[in-house]
C-alpha atoms as a PDB file:
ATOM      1  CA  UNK A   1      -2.065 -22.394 -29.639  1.00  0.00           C
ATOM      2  CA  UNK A   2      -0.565 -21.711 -26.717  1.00  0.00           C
ATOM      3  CA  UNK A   3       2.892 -20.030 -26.473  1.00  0.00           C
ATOM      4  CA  UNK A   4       6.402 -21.573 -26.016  1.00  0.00           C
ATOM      5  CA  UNK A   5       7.633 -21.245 -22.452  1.00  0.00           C
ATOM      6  CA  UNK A   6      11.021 -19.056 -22.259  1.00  0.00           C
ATOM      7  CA  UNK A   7      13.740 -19.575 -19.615  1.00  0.00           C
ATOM      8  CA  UNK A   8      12.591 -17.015 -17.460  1.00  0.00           C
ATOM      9  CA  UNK A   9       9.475 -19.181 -17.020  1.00  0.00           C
ATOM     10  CA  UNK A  10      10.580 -22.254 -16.466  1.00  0.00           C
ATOM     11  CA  UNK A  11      13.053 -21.251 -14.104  1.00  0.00           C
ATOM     12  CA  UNK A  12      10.577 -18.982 -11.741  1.00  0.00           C
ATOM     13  CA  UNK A  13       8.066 -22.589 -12.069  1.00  0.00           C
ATOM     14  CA  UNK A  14      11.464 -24.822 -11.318  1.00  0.00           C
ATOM     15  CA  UNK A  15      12.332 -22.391  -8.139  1.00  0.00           C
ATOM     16  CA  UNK A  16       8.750 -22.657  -7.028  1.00  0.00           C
ATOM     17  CA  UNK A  17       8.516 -26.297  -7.155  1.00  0.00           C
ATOM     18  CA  UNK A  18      12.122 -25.901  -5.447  1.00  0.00           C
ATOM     19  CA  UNK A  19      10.541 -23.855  -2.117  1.00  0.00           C
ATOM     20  CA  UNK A  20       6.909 -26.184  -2.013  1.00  0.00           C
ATOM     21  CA  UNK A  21       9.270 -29.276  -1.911  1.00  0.00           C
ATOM     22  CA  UNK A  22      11.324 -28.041   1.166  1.00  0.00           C
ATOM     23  CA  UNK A  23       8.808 -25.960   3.018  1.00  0.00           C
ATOM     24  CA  UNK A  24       5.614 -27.556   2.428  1.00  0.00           C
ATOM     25  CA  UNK A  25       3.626 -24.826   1.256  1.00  0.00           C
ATOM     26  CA  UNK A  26       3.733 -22.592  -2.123  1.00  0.00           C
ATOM     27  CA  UNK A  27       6.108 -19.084  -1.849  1.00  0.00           C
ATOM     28  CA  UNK A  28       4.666 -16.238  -0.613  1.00  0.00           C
ATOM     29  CA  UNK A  29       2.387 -14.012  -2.545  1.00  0.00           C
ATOM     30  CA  UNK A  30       3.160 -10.148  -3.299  1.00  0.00           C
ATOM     31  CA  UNK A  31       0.862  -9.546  -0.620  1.00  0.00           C
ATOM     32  CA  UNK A  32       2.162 -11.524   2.194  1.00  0.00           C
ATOM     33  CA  UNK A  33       5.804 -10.275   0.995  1.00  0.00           C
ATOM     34  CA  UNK A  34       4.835  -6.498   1.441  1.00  0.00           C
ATOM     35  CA  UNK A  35       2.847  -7.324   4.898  1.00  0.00           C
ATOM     36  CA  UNK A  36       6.491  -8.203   5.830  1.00  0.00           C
ATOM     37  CA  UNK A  37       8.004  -4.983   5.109  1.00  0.00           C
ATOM     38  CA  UNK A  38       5.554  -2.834   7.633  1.00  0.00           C
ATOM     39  CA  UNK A  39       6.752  -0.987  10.617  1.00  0.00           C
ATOM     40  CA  UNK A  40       4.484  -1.070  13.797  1.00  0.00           C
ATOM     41  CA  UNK A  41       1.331   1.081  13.983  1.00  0.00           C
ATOM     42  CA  UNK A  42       1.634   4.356  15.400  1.00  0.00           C
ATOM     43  CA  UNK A  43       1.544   4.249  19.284  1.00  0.00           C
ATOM     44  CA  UNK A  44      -0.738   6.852  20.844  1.00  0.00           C
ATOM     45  CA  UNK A  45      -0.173   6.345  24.210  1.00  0.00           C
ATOM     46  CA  UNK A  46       3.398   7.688  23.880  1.00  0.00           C
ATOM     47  CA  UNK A  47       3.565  11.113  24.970  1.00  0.00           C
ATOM     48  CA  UNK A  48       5.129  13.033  21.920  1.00  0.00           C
ATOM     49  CA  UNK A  49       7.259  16.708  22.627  1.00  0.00           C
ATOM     50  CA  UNK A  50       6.144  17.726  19.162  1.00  0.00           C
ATOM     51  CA  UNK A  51       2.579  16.098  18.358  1.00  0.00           C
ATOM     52  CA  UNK A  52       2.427  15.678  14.813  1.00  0.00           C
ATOM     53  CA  UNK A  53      -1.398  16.827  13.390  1.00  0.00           C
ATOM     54  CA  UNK A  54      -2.423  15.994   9.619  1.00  0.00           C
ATOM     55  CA  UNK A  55      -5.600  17.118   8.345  1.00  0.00           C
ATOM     56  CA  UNK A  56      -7.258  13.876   6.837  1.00  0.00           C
ATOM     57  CA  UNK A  57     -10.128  14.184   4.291  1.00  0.00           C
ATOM     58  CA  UNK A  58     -11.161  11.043   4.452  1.00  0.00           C
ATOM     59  CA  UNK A  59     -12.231  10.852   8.122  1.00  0.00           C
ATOM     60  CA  UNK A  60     -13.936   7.321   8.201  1.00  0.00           C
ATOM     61  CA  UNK A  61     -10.247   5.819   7.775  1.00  0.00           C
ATOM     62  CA  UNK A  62      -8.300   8.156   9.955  1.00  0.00           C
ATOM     63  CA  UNK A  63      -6.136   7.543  12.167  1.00  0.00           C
ATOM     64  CA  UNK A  64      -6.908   8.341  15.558  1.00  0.00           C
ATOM     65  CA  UNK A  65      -6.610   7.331  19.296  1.00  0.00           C
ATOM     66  CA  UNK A  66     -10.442   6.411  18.642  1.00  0.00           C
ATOM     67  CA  UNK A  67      -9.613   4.625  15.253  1.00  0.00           C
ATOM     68  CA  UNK A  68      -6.355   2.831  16.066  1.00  0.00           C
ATOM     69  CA  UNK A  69      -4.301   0.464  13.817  1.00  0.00           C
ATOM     70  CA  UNK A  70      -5.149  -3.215  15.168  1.00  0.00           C
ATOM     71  CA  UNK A  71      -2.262  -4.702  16.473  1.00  0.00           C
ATOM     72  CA  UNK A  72      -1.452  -8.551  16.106  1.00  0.00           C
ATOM     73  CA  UNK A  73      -1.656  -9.048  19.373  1.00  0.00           C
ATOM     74  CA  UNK A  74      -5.354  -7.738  18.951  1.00  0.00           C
ATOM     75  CA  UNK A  75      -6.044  -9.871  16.558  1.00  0.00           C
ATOM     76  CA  UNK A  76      -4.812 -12.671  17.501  1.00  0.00           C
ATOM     77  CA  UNK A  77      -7.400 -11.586  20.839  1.00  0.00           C
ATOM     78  CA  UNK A  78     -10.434 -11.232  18.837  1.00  0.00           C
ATOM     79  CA  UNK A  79      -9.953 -14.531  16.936  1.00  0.00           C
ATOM     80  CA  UNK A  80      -9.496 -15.919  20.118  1.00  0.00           C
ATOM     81  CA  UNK A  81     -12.840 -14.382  21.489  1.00  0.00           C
ATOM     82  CA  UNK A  82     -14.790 -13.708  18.812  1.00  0.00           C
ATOM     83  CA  UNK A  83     -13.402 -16.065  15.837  1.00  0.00           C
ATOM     84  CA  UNK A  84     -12.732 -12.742  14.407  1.00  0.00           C
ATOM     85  CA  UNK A  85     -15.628 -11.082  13.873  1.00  0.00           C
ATOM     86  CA  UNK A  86     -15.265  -8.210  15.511  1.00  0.00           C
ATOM     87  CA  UNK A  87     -12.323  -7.353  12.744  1.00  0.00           C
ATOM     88  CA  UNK A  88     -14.441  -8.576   9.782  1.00  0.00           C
ATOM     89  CA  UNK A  89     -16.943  -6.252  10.553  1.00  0.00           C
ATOM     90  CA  UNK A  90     -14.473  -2.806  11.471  1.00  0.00           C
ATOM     91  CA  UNK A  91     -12.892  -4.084   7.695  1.00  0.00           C
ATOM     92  CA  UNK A  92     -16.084  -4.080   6.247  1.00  0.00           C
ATOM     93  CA  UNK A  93     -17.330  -0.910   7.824  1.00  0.00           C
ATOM     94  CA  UNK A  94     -13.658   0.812   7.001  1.00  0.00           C
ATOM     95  CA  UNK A  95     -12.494  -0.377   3.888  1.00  0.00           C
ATOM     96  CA  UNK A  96     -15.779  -1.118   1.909  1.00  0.00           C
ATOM     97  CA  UNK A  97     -17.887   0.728  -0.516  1.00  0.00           C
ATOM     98  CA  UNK A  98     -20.847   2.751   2.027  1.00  0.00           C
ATOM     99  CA  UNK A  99     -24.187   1.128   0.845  1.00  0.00           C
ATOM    100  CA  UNK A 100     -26.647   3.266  -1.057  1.00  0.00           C
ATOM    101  CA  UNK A 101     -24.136   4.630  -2.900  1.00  0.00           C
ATOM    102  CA  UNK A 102     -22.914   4.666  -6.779  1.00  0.00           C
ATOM    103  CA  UNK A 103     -19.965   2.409  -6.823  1.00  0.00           C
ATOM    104  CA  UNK A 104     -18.181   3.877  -9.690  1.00  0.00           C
ATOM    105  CA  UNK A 105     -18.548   7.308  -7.677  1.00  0.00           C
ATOM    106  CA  UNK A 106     -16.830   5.233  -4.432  1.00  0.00           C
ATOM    107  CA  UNK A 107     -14.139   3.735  -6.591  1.00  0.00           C
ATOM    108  CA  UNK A 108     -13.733   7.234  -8.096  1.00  0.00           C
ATOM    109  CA  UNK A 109     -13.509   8.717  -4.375  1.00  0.00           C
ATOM    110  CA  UNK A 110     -10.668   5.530  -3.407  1.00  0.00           C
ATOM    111  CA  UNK A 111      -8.573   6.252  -6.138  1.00  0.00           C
ATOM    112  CA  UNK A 112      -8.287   9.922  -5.697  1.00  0.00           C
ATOM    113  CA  UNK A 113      -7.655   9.241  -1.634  1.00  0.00           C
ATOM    114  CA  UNK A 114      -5.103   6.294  -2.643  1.00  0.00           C
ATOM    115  CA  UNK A 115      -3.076   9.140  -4.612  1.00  0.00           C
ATOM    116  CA  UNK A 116      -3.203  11.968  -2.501  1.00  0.00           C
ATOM    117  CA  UNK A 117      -1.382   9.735   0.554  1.00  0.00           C
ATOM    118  CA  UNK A 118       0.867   8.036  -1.987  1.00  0.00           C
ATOM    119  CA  UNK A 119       1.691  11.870  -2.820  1.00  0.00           C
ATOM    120  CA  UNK A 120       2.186  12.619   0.679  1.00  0.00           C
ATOM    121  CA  UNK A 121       4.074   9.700   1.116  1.00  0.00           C
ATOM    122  CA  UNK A 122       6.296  10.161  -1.223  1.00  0.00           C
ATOM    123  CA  UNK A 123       7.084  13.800  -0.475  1.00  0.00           C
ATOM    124  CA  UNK A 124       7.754  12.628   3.142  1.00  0.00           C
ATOM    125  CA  UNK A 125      10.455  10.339   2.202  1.00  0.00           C
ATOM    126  CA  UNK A 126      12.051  12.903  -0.476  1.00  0.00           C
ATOM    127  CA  UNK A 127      12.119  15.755   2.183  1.00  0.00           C
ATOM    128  CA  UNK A 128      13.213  13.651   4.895  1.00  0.00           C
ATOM    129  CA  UNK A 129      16.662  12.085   4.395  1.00  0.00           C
ATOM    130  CA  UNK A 130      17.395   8.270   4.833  1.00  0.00           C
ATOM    131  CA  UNK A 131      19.853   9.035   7.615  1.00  0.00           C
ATOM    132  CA  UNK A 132      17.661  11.634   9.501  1.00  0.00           C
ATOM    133  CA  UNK A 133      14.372   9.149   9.130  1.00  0.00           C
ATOM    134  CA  UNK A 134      16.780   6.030  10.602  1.00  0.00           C
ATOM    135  CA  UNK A 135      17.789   7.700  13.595  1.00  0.00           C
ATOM    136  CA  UNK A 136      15.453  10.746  14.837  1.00  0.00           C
ATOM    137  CA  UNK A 137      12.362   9.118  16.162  1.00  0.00           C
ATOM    138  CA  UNK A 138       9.935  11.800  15.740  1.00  0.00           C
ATOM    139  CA  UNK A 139      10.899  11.481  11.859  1.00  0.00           C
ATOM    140  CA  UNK A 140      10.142   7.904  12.515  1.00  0.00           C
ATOM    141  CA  UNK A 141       6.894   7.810  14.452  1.00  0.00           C
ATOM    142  CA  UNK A 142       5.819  10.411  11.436  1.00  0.00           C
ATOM    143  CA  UNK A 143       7.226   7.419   9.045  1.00  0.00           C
ATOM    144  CA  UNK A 144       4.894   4.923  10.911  1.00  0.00           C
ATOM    145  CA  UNK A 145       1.738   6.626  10.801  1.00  0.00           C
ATOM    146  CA  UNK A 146       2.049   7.433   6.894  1.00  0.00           C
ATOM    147  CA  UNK A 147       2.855   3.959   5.569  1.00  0.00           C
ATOM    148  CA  UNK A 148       0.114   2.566   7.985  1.00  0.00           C
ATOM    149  CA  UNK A 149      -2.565   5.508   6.636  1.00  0.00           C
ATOM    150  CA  UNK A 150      -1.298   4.504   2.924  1.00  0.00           C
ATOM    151  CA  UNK A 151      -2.151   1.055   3.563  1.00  0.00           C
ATOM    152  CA  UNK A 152      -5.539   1.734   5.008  1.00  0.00           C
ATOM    153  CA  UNK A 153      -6.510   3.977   1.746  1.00  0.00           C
ATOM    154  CA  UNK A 154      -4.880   0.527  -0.589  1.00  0.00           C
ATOM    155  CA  UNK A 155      -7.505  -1.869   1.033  1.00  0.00           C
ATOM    156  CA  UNK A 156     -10.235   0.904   0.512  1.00  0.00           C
ATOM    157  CA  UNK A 157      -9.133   0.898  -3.093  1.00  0.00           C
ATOM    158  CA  UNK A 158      -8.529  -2.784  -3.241  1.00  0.00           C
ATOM    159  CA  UNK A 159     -12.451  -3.570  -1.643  1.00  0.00           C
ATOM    160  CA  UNK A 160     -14.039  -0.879  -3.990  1.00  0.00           C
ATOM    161  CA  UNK A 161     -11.860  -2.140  -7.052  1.00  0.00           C
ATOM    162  CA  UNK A 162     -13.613  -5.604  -6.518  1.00  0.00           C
ATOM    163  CA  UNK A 163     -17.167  -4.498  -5.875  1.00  0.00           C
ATOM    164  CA  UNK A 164     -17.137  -2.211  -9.153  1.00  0.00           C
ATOM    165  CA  UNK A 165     -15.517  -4.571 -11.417  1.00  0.00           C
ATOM    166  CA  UNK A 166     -17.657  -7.419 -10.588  1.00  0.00           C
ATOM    167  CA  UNK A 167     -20.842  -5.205 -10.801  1.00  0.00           C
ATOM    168  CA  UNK A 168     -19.335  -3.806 -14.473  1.00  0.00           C
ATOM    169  CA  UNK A 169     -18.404  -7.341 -15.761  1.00  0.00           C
ATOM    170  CA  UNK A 170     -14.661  -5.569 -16.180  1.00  0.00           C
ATOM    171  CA  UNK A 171     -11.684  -7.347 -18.693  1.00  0.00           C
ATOM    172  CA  UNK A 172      -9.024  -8.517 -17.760  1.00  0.00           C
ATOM    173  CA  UNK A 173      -7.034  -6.082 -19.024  1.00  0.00           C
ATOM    174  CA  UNK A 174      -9.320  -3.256 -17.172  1.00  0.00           C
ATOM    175  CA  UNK A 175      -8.253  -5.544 -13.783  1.00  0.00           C
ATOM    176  CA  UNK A 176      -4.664  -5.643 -14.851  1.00  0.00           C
ATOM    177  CA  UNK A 177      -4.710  -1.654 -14.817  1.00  0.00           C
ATOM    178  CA  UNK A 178      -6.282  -1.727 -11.238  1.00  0.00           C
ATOM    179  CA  UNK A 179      -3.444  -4.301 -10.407  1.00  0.00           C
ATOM    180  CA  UNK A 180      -0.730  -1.955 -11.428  1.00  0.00           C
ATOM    181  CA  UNK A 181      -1.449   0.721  -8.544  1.00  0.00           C
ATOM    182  CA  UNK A 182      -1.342  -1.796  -5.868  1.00  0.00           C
ATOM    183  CA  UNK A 183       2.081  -3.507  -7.055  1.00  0.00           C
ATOM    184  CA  UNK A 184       3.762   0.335  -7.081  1.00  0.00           C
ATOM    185  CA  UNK A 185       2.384   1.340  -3.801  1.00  0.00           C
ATOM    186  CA  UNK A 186       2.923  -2.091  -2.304  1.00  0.00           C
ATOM    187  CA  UNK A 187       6.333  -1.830  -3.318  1.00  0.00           C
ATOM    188  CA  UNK A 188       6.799   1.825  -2.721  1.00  0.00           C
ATOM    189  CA  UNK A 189       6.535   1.145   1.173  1.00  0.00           C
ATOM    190  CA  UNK A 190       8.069  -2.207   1.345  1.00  0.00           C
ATOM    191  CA  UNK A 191      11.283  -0.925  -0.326  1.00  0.00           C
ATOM    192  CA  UNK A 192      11.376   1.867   2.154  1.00  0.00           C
ATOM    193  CA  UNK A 193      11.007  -0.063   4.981  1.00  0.00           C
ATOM    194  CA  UNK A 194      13.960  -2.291   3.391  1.00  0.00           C
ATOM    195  CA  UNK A 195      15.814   1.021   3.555  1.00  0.00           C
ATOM    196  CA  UNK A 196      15.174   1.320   6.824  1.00  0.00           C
ATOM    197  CA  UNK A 197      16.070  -1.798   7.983  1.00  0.00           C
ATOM    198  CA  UNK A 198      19.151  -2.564   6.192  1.00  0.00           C
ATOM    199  CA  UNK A 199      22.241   0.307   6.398  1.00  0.00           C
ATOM    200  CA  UNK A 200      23.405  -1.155   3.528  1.00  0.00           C
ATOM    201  CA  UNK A 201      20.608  -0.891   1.285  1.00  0.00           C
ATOM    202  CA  UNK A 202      20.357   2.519  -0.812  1.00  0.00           C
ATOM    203  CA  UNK A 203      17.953   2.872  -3.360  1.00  0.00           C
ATOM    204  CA  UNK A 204      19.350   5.707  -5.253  1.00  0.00           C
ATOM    205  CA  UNK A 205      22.185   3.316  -5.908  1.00  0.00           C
ATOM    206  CA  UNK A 206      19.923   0.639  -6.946  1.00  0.00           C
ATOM    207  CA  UNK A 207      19.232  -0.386 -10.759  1.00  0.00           C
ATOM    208  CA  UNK A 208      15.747  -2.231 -10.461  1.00  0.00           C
ATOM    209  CA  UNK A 209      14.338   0.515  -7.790  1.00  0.00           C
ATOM    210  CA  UNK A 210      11.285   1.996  -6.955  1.00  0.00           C
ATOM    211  CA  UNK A 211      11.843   5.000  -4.765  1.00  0.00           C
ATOM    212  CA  UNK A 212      15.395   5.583  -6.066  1.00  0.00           C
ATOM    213  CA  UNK A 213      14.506   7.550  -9.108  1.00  0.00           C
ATOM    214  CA  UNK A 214      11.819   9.665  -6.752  1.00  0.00           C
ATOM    215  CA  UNK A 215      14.246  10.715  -4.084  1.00  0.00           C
ATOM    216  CA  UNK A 216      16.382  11.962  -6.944  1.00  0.00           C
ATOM    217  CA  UNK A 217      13.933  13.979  -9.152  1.00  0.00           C
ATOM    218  CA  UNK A 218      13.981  17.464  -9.038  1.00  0.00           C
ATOM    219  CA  UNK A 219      10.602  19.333  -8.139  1.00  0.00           C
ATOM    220  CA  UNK A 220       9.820  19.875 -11.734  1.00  0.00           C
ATOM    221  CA  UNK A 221      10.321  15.948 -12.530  1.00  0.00           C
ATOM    222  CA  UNK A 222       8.922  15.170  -9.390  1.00  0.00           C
ATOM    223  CA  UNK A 223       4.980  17.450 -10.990  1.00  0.00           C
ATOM    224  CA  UNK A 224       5.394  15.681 -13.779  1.00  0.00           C
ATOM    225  CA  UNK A 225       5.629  12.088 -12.036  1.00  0.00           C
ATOM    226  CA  UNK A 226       2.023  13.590 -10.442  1.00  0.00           C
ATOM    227  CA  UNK A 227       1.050  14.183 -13.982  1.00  0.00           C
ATOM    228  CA  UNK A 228       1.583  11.218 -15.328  1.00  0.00           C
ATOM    229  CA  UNK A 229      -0.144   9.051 -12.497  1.00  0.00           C
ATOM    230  CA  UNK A 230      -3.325  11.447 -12.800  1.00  0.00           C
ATOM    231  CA  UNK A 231      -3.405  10.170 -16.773  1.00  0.00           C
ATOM    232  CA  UNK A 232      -3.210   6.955 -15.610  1.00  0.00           C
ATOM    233  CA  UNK A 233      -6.333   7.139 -13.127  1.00  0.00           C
ATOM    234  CA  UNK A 234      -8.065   8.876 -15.931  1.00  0.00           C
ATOM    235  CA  UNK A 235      -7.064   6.484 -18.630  1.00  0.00           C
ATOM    236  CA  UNK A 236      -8.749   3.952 -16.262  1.00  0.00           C
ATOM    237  CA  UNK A 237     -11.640   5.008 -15.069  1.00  0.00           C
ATOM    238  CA  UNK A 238     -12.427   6.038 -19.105  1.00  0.00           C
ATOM    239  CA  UNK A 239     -11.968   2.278 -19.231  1.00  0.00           C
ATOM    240  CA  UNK A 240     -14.962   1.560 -16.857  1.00  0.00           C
ATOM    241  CA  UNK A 241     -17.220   4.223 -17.558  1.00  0.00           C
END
């Protein structure tokens, strides 16, 4: 039998019912929410006093002058020209599994580059201040290019994710783990660019926050947070294998 609905539910179904009724359309998803809360891509055609050079170990999804971010305005181009094609096929060469290869190993290879730029991400954000990242561009431009090379390794993971679980036959429950990652990195860069945004909004002051609790953990808290998330991609991928 199914289960009695609680307030909470039907209050979220009476709000949705609410937005579809005045806008036409159902509310945005998680995803198109977060898409929202992304500064532009790194420009390199700005000359920069102090260049800012990160070794990447995943090189295929680098970020380069020869492997830009697209730009909507180069989208919106290449649907134009092509009917998008030309994107569908720099996604499918970028973001998905290589052929010929295990996909466990791939999804194995995603998750570990998913957490090292989370980790980088992270430490950017606790060693740079709010202030100092809101008002010295350099800090800024070094703000861009992270979130955008976070993203890039979440629709690596995301593409892999699907391929493996499909090929595995994977529960629900196994899909629901996967799920997890994407809703705390999602939200770890969309509540920064809030941040950023809004002078008014501070995390650290925030109840119900994601990157509050990081920016205030010491170094010792802030290892174990690493420790904890490395269980959780083994306690996973013991799930699938």
């Amino acid at each position: 039998m199914g289960q009695k609905p609680t307030a909470d539910f039907v209050y979220k179904r009476t709000q949705e019912r609410m937005y579809e009724e005045e806008y036409g359309h159902k509310p945005p998803t998680g995803s198109e929410t977060a898409a929202k809360h992304v500064p532009f891509p790194p420009d390199f055609t700005l000359r920069r006093l102090v260049p800012w050079e990160v070794d990447d170990p995943w090189p295929r999804r680098a970020i380069t002058p020869e492997n830009p971010v697209w730009t909507r305005r180069q989208v919106e181009e290449d649907r134009a020209a092509t009917g998008g094609r030309r994107l569908r096929e720099w996604e499918a060469k970028t973001f998905g599994p290589r052929e010929g290869f295990d996909v466990v190993g791939e999804l194995t290879d995603s998750m570990d580059e998913l957490a090292h730029w989370e980790e980088v991400f992270v430490r950017f954000i606790r060693e740079a201040p709010l202030p100092q990242r809101r008002t010295l561009p350099l800090l800024h431009e070094h703000y861009r290019f992270l979130v955008h090379r976070l993203i890039r390794a979440e629709r690596h993971y995301i593409a892999t994710r699907d391929v493996t679980l499909a090929k595995i036959h994977a529960s629900c429950n196994v899909y629901k783990m996967s799920e997890d990652v994407v809703s705390r990195v999602r939200a770890l860069y969309s509540e920064t660019h809030r941040s950023l945004s809004s002078p008014n909004y501070d995390p650290t002051r925030m109840k119900k926050s994601v990157t509050g609790p990081l920016l205030q953990m010491s170094e010792d808290e802030f290892e174990e947070w690493k420790n904890v998330q490395k269980h959780r991609r083994n306690r996973f991928l013991a799930e699938i294998l």
